[in-house]
PDB file of N, CA and C in Angstrom:
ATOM      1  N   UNK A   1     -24.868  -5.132 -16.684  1.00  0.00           N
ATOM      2  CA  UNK A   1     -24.161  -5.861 -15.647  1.00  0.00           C
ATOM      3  C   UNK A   1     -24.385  -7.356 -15.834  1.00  0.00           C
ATOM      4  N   UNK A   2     -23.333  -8.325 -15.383  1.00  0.00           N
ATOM      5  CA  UNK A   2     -23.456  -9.224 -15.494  1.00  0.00           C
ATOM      6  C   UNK A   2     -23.162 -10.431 -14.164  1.00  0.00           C
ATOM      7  N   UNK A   3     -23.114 -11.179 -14.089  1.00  0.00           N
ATOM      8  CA  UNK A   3     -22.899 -12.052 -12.857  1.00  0.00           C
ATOM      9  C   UNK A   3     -22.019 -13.838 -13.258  1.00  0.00           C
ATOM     10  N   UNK A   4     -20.980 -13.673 -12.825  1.00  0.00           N
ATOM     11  CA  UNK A   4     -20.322 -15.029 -12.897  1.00  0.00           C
ATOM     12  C   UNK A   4     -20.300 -15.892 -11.795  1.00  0.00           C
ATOM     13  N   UNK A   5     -20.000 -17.051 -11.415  1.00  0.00           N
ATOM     14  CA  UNK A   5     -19.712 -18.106 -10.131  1.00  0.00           C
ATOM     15  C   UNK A   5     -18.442 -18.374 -10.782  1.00  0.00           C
ATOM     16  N   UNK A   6     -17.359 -18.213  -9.795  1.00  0.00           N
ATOM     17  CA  UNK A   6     -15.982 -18.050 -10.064  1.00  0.00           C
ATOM     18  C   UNK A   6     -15.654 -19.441  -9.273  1.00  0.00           C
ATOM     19  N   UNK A   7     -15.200 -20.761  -8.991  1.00  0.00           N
ATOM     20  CA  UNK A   7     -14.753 -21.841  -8.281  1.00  0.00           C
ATOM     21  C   UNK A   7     -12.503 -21.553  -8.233  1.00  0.00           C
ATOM     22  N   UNK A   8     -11.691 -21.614  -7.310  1.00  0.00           N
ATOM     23  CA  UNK A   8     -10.977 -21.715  -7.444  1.00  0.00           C
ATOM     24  C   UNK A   8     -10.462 -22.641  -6.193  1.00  0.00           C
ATOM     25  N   UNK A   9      -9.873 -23.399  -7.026  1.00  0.00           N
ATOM     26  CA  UNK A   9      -8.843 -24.562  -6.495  1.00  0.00           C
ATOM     27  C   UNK A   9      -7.418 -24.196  -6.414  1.00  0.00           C
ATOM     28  N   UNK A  10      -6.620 -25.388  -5.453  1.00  0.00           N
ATOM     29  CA  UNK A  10      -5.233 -25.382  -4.724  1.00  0.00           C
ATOM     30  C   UNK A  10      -5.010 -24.891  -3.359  1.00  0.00           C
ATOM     31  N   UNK A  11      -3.824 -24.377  -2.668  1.00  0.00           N
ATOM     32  CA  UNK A  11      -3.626 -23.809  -1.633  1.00  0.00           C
ATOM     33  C   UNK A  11      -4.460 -22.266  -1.496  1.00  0.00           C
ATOM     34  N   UNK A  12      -5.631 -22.727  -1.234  1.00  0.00           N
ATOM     35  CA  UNK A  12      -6.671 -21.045  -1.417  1.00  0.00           C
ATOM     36  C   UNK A  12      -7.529 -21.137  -0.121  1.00  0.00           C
ATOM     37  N   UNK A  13      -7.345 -21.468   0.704  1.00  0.00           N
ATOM     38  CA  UNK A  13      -8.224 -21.426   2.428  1.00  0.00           C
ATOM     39  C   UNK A  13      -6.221 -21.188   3.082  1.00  0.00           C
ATOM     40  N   UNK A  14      -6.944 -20.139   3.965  1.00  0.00           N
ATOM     41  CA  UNK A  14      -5.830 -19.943   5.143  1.00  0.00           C
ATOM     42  C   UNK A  14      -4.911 -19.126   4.549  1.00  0.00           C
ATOM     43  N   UNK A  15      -5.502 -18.914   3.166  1.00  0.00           N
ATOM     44  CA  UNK A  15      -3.974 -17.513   2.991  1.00  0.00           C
ATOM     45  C   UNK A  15      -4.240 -16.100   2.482  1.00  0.00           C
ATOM     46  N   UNK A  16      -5.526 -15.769   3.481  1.00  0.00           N
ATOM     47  CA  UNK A  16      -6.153 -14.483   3.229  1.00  0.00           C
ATOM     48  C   UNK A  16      -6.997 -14.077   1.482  1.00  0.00           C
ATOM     49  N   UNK A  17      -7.007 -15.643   1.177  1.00  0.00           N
ATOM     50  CA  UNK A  17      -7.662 -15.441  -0.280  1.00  0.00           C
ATOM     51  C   UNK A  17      -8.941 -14.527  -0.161  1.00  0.00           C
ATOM     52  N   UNK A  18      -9.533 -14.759   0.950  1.00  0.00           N
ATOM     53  CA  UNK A  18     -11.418 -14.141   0.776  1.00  0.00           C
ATOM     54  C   UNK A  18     -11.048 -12.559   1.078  1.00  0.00           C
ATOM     55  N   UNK A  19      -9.893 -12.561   1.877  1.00  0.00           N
ATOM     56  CA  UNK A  19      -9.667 -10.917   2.222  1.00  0.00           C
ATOM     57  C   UNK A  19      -9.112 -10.192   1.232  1.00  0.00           C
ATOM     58  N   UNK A  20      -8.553 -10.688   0.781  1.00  0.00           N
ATOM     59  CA  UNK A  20      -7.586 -10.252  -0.188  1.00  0.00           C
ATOM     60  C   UNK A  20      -8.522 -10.019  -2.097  1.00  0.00           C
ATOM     61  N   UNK A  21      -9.364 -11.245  -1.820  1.00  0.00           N
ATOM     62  CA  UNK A  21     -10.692 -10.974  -3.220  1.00  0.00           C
ATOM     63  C   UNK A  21     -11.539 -10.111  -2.649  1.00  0.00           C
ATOM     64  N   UNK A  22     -11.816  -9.782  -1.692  1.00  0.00           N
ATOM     65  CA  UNK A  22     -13.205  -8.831  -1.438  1.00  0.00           C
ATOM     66  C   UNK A  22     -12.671  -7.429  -1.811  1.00  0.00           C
ATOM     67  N   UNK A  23     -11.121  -6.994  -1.256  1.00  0.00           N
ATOM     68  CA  UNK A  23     -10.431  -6.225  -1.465  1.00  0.00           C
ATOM     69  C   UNK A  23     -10.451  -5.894  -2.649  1.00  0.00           C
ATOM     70  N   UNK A  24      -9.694  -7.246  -3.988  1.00  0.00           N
ATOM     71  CA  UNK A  24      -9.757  -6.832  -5.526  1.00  0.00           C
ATOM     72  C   UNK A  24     -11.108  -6.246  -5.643  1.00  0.00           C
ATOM     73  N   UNK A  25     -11.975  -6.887  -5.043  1.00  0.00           N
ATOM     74  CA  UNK A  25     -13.415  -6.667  -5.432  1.00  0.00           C
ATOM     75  C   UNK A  25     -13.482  -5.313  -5.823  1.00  0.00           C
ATOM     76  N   UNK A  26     -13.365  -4.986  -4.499  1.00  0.00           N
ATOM     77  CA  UNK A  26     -14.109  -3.366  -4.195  1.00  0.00           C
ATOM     78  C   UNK A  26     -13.495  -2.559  -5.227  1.00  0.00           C
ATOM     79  N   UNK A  27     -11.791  -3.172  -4.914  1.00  0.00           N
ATOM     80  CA  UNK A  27     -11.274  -1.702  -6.083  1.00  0.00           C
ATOM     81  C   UNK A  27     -11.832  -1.862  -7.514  1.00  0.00           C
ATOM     82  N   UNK A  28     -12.552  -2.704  -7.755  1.00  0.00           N
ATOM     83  CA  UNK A  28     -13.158  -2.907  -9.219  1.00  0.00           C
ATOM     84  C   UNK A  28     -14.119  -2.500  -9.738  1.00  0.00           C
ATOM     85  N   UNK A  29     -15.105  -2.086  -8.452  1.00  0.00           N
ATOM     86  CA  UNK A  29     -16.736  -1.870  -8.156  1.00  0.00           C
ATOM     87  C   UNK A  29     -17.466  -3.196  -8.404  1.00  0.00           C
ATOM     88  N   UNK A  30     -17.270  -4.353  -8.100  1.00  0.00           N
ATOM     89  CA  UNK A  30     -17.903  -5.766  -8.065  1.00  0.00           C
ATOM     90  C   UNK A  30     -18.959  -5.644  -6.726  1.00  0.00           C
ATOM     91  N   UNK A  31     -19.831  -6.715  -6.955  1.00  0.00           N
ATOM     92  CA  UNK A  31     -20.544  -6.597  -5.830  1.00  0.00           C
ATOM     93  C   UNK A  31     -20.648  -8.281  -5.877  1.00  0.00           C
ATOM     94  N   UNK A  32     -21.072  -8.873  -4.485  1.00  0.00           N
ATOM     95  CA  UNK A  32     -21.504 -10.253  -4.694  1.00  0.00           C
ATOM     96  C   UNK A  32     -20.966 -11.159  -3.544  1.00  0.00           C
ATOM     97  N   UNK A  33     -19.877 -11.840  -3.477  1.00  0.00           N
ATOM     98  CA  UNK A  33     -19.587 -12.648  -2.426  1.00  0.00           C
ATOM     99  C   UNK A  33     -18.381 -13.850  -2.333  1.00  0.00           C
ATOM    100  N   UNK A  34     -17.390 -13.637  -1.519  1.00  0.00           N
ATOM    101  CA  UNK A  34     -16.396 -14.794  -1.580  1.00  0.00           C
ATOM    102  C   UNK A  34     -16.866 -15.785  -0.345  1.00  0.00           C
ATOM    103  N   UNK A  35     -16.191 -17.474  -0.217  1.00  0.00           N
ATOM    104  CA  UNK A  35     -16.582 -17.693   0.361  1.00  0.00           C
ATOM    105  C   UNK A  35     -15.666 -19.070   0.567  1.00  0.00           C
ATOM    106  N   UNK A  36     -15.787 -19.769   1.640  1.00  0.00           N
ATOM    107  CA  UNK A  36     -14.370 -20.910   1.391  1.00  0.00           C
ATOM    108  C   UNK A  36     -16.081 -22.159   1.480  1.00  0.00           C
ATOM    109  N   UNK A  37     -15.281 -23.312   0.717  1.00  0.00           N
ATOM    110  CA  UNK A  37     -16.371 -24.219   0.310  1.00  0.00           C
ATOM    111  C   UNK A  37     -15.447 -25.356   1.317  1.00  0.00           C
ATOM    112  N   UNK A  38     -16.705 -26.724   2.021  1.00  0.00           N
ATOM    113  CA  UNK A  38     -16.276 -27.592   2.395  1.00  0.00           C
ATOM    114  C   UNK A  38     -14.599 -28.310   2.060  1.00  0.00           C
ATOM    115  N   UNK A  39     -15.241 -28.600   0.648  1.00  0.00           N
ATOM    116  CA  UNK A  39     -14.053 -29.163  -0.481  1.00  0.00           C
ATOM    117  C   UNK A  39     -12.671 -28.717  -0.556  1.00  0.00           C
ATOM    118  N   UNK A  40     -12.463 -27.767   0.358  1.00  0.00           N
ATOM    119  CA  UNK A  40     -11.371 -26.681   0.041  1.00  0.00           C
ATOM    120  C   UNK A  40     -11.392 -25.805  -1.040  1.00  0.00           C
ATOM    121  N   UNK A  41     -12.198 -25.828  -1.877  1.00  0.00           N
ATOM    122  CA  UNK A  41     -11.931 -24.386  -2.617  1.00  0.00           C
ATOM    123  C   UNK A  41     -12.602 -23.450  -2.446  1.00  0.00           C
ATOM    124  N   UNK A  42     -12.876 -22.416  -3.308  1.00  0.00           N
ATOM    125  CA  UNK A  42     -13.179 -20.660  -2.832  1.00  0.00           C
ATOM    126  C   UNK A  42     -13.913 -20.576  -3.806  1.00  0.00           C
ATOM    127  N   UNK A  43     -15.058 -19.747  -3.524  1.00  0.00           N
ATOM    128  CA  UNK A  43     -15.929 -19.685  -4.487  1.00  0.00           C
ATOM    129  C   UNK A  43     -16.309 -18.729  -4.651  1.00  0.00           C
ATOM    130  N   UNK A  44     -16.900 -17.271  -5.851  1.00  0.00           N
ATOM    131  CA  UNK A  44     -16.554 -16.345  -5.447  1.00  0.00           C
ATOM    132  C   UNK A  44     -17.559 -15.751  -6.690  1.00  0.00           C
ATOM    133  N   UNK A  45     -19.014 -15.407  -6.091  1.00  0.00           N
ATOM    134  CA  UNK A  45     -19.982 -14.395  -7.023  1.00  0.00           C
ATOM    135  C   UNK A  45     -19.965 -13.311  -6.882  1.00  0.00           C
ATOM    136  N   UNK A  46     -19.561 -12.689  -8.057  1.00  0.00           N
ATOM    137  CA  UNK A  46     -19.332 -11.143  -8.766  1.00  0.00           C
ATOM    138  C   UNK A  46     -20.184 -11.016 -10.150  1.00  0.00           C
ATOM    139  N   UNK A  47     -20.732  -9.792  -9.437  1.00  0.00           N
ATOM    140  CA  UNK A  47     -21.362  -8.987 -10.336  1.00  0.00           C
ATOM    141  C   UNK A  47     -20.775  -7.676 -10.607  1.00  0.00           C
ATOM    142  N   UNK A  48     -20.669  -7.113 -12.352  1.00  0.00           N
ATOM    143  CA  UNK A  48     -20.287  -5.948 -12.312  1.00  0.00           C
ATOM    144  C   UNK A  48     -20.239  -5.743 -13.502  1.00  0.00           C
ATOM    145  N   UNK A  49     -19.620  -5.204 -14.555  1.00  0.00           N
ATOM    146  CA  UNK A  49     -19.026  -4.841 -15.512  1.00  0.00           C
ATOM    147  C   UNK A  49     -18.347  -5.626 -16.064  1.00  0.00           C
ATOM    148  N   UNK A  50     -18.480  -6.353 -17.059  1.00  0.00           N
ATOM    149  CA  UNK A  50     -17.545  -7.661 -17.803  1.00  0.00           C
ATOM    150  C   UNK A  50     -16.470  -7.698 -18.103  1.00  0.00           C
ATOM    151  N   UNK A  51     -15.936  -5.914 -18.202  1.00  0.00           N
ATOM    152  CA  UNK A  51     -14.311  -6.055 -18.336  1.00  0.00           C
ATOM    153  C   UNK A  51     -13.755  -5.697 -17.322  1.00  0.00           C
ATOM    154  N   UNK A  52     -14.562  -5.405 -15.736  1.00  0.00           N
ATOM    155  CA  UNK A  52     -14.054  -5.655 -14.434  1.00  0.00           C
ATOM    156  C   UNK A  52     -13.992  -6.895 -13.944  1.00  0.00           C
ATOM    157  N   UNK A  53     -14.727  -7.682 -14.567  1.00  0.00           N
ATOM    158  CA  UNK A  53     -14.903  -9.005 -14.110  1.00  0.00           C
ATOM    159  C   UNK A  53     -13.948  -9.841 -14.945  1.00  0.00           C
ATOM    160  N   UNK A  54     -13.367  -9.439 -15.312  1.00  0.00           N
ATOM    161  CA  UNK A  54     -12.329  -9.960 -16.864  1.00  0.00           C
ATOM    162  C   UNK A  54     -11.056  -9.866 -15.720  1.00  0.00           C
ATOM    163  N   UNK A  55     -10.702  -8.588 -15.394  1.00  0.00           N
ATOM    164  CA  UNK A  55      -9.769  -8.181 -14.164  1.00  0.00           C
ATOM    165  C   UNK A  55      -9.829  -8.745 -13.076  1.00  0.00           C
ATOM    166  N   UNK A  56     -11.062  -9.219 -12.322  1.00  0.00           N
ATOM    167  CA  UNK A  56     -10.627  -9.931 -11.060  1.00  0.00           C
ATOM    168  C   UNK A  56     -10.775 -11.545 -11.473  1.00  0.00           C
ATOM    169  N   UNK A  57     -11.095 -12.015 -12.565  1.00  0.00           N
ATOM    170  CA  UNK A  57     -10.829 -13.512 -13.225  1.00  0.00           C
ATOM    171  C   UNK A  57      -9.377 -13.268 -12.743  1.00  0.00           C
ATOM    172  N   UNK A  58      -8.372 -12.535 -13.729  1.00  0.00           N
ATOM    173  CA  UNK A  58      -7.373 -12.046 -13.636  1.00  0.00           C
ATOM    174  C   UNK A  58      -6.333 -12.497 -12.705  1.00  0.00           C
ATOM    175  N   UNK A  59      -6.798 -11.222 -11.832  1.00  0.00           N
ATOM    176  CA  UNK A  59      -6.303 -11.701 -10.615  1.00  0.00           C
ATOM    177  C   UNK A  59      -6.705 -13.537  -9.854  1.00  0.00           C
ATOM    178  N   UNK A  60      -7.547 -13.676 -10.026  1.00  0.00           N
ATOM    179  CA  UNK A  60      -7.969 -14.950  -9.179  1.00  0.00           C
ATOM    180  C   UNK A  60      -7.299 -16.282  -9.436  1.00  0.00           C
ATOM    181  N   UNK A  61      -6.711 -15.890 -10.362  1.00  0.00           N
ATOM    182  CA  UNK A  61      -5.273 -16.782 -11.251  1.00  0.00           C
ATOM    183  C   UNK A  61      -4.017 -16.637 -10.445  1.00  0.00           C
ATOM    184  N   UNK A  62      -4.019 -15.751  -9.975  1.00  0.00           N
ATOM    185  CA  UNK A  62      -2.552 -15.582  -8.809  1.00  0.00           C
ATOM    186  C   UNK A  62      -2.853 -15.643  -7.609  1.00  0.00           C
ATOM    187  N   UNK A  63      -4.209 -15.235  -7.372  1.00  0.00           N
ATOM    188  CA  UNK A  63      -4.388 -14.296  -5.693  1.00  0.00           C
ATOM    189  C   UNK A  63      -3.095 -13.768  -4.593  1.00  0.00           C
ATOM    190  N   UNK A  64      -3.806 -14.109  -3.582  1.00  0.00           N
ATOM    191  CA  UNK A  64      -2.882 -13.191  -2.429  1.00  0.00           C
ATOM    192  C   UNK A  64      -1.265 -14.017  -2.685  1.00  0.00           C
ATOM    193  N   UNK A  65      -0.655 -13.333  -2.143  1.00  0.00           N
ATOM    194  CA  UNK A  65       1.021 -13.670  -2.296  1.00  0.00           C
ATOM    195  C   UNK A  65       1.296 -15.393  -1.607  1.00  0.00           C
ATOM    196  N   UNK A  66       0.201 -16.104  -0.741  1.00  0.00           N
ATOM    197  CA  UNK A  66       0.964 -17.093  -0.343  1.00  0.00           C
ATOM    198  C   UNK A  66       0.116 -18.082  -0.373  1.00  0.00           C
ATOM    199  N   UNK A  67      -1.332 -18.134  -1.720  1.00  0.00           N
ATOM    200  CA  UNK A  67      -1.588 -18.981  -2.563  1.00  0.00           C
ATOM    201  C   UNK A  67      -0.955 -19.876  -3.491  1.00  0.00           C
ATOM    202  N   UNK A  68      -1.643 -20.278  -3.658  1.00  0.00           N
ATOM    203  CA  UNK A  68      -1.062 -21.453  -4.530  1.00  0.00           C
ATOM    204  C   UNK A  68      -2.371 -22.005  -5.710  1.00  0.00           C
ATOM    205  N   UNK A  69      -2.685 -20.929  -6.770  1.00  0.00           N
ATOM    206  CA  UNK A  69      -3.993 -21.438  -7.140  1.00  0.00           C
ATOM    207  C   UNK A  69      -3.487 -22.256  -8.360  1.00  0.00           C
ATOM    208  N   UNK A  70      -4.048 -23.380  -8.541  1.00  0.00           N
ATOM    209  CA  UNK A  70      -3.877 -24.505  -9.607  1.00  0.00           C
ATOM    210  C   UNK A  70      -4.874 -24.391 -10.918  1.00  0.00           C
ATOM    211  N   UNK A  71      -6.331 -23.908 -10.328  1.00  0.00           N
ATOM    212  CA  UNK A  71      -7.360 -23.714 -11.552  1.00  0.00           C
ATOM    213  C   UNK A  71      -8.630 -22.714 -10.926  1.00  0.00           C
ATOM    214  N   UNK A  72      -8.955 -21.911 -12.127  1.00  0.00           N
ATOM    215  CA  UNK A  72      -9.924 -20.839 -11.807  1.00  0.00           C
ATOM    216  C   UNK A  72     -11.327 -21.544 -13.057  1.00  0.00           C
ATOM    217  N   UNK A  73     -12.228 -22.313 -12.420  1.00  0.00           N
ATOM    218  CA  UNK A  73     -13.399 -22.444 -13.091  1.00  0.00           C
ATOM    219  C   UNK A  73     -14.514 -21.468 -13.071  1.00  0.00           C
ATOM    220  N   UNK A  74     -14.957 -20.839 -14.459  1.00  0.00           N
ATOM    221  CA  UNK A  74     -15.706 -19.369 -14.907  1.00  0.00           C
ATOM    222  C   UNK A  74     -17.042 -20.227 -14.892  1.00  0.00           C
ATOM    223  N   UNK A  75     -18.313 -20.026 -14.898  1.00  0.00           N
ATOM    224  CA  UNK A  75     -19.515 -19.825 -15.399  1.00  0.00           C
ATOM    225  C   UNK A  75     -20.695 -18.592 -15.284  1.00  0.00           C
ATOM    226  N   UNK A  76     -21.234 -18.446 -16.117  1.00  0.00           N
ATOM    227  CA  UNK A  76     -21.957 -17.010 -16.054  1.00  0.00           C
ATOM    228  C   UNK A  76     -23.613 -17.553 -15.686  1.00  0.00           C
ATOM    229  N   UNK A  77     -24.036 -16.735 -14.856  1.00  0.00           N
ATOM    230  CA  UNK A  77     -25.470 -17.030 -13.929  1.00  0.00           C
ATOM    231  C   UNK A  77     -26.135 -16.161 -14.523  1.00  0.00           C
ATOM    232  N   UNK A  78     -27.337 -16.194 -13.851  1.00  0.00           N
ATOM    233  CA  UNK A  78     -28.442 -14.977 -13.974  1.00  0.00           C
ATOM    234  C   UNK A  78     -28.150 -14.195 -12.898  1.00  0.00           C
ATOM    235  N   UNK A  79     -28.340 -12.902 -13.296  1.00  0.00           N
ATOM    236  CA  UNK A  79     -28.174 -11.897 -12.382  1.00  0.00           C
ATOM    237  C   UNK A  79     -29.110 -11.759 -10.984  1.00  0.00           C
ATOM    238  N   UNK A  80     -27.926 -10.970 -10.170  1.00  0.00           N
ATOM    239  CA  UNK A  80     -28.036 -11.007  -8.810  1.00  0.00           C
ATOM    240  C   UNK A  80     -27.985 -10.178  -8.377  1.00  0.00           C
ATOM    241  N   UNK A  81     -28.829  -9.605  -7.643  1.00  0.00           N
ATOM    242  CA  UNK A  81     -28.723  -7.795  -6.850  1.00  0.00           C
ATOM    243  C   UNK A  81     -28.208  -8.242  -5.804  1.00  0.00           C
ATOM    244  N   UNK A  82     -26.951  -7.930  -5.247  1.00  0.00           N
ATOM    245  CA  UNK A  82     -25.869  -7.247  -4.270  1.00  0.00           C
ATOM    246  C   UNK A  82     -26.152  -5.603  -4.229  1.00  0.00           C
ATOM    247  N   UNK A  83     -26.328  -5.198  -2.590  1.00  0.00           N
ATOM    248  CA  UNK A  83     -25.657  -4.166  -2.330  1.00  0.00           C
ATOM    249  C   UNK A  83     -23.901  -3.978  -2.533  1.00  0.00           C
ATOM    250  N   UNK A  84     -22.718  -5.071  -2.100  1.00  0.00           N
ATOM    251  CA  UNK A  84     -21.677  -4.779  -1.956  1.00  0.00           C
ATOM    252  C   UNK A  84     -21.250  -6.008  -1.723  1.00  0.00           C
ATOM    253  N   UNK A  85     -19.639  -6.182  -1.287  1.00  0.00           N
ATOM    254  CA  UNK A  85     -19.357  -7.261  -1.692  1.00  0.00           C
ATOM    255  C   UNK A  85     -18.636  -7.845  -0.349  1.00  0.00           C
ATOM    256  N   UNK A  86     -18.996  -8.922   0.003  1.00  0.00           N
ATOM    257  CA  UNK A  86     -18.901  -9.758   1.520  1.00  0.00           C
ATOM    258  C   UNK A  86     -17.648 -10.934   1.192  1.00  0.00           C
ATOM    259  N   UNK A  87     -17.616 -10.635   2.280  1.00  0.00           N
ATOM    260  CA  UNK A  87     -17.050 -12.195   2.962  1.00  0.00           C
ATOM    261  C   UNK A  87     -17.710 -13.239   3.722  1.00  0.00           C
ATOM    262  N   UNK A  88     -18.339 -14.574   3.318  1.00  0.00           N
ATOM    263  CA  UNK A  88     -19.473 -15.287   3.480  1.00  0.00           C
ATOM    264  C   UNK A  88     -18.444 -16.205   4.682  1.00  0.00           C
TER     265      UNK A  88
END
């Protein structure tokens, strides 16, 4: 297992982005945490399987239908024990 810090920028607060990623989450088996940042963007630690985490990168490039995401910044952490995956 592995663990990334996912940053995404643009129209991503107020359009069900954190509901809508916790959602991708789960169907992925991710564990970890979305979360809306001061700055306006969304920030979003997942742990799981690298080619599940390949899939909700993926997705986090489009998100929910009435986003507007401009850029998805990847970096990989040290791992993190999650029970499951929240909305912060």
């Amino acid at each position: 297992m592995v663990c990334f810090c996912i940053k995404i920028s643009g129209l991503v607060q107020g359009v069900f982005f954190r509901y809508s990623a916790k959602v991708e989450a789960e169907k992925l088996a991710l564990v970890g945490y979305v979360k809306n940042l001061d700055d306006g963007l969304v920030e979003s630690v997942v742990c799981g399987k690298a080619e599940k985490i390949d899939e909700f990168v993926k997705w986090c490039h489009k998100g929910p239908v009435l986003a507007q995401v401009e850029k998805v910044e990847i970096k990989e952490i040290p791992f993190r024990k999650f029970e499951n995956f929240n909305i912060v």
